[in-house]
N, C-alpha and C. Protein backbone atom coordinates (compact mmCIF):
# COMPACT_ATOMS: atom_id res chain seq x y z
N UNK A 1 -0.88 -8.37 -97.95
CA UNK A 1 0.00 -9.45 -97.56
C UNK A 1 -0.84 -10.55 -96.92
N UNK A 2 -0.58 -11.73 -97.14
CA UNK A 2 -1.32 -13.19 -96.45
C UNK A 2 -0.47 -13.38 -95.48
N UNK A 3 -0.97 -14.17 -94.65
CA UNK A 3 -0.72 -14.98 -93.81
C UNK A 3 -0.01 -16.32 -93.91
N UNK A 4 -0.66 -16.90 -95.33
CA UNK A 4 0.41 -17.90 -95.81
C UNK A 4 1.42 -17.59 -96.40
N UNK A 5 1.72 -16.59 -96.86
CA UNK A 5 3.46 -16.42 -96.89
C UNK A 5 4.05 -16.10 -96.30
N UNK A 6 3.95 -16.28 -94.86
CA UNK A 6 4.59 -15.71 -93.61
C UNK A 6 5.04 -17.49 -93.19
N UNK A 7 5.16 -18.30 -93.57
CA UNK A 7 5.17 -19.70 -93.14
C UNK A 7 4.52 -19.49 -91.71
N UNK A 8 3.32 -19.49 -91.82
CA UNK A 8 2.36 -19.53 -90.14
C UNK A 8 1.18 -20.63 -90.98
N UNK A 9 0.89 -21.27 -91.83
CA UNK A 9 -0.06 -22.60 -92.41
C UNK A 9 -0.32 -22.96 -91.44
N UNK A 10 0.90 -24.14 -91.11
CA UNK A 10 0.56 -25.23 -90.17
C UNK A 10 0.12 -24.80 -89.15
N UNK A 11 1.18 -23.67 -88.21
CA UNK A 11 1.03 -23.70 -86.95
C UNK A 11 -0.44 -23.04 -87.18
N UNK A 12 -1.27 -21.92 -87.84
CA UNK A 12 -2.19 -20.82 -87.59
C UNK A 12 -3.38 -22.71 -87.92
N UNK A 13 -2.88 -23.27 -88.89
CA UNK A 13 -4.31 -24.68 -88.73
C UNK A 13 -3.95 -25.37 -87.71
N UNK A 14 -2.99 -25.88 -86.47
CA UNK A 14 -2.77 -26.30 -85.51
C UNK A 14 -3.74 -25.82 -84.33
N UNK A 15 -3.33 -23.99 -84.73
CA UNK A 15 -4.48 -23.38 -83.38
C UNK A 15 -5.79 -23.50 -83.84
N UNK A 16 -6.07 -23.44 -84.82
CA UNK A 16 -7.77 -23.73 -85.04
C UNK A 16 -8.15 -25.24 -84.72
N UNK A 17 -7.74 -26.04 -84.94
CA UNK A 17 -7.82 -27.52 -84.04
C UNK A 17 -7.93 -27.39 -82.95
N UNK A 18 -7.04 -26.69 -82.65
CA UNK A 18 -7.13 -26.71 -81.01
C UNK A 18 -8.18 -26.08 -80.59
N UNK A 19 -8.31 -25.11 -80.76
CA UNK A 19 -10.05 -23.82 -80.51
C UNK A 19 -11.04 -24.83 -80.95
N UNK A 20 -10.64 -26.26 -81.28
CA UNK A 20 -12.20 -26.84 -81.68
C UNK A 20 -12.84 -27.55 -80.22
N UNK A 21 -12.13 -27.96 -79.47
CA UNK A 21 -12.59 -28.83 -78.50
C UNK A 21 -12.80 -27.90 -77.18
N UNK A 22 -12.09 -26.69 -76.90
CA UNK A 22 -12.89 -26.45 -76.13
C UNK A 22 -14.57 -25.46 -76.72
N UNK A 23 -14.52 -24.75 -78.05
CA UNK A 23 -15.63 -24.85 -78.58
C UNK A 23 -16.94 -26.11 -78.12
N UNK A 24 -16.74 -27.00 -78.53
CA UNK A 24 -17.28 -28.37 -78.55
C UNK A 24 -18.12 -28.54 -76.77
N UNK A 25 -16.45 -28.08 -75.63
CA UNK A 25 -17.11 -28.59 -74.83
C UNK A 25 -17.63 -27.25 -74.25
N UNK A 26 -17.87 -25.95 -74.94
CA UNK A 26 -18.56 -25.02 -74.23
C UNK A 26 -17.89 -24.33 -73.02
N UNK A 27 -16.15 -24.75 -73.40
CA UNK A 27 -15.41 -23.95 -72.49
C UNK A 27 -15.12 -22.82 -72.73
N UNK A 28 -15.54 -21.66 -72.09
CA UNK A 28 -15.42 -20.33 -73.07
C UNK A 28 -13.94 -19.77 -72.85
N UNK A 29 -13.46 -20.20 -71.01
CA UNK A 29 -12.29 -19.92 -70.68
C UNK A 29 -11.11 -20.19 -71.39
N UNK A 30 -10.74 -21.60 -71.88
CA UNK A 30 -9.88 -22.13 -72.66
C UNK A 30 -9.98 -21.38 -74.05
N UNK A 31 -11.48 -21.65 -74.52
CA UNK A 31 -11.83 -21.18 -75.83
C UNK A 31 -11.01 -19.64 -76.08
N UNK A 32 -11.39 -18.99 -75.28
CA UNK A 32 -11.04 -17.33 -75.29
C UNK A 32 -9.42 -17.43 -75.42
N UNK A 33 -8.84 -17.89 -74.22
CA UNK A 33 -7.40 -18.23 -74.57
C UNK A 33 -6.55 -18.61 -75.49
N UNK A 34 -7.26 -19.63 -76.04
CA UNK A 34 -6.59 -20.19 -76.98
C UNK A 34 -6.38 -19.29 -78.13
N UNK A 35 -7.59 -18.31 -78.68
CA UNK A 35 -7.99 -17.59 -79.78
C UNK A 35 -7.32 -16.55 -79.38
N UNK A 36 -6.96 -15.16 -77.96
CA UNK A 36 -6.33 -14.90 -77.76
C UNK A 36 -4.80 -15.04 -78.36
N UNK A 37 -4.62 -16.15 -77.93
CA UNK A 37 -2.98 -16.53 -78.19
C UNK A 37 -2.82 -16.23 -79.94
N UNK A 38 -3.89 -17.12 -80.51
CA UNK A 38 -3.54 -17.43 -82.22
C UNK A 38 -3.47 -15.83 -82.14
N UNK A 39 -4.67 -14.76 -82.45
CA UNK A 39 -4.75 -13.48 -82.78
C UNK A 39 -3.37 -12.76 -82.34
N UNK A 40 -2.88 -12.98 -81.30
CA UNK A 40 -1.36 -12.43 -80.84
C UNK A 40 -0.47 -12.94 -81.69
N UNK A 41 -0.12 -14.24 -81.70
CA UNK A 41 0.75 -14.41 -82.96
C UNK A 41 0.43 -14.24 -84.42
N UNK A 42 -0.17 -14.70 -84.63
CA UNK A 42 -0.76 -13.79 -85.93
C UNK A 42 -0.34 -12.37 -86.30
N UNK A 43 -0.92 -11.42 -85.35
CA UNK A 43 -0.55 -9.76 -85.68
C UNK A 43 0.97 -10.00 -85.43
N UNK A 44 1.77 -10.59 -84.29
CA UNK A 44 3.03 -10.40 -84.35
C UNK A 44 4.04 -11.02 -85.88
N UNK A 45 3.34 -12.10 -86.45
CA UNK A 45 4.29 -12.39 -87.53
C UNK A 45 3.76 -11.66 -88.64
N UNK A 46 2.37 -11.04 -88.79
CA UNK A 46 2.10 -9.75 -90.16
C UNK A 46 3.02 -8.87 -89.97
N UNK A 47 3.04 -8.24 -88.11
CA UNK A 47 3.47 -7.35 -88.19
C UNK A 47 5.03 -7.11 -88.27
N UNK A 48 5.66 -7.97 -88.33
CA UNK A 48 7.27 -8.40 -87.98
C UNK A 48 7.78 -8.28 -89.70
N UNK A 49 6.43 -9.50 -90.37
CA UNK A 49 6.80 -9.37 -92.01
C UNK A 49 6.78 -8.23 -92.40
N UNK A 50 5.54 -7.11 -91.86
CA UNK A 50 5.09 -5.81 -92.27
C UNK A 50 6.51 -4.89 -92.09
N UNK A 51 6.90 -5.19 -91.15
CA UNK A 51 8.35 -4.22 -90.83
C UNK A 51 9.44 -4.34 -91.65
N UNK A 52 9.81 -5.86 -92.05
CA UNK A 52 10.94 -6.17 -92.47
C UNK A 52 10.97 -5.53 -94.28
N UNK A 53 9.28 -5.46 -94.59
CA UNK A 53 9.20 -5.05 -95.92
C UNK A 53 9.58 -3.94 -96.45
């Protein structure tokens, strides 16, 4: 199963934009967070699609 047929596109390329700037400024705190968050939603909408299948 993908990720793009879960309609998560935009938002999952929204969080990688976002993970770019604190990348950039060498914030690891933000950085970690941010990637945190995507990886949490992520497994929650595979795993939500994974269930409903």
């Amino acid at each position: 199963m993908l990720l793009s047929s879960l309609d998560y596109d935009q938002q999952s390329q929204d969080e990688h934009r976002a993970l770019l700037k604190p990348c950039r400024d060498r914030d690891i705190d933000a950085a970690s967070a941010i990637l945190q968050r995507h990886l949490l939603e992520g497994s929650r909408k595979l795993s939500a699609a994974a269930q409903s299948s």
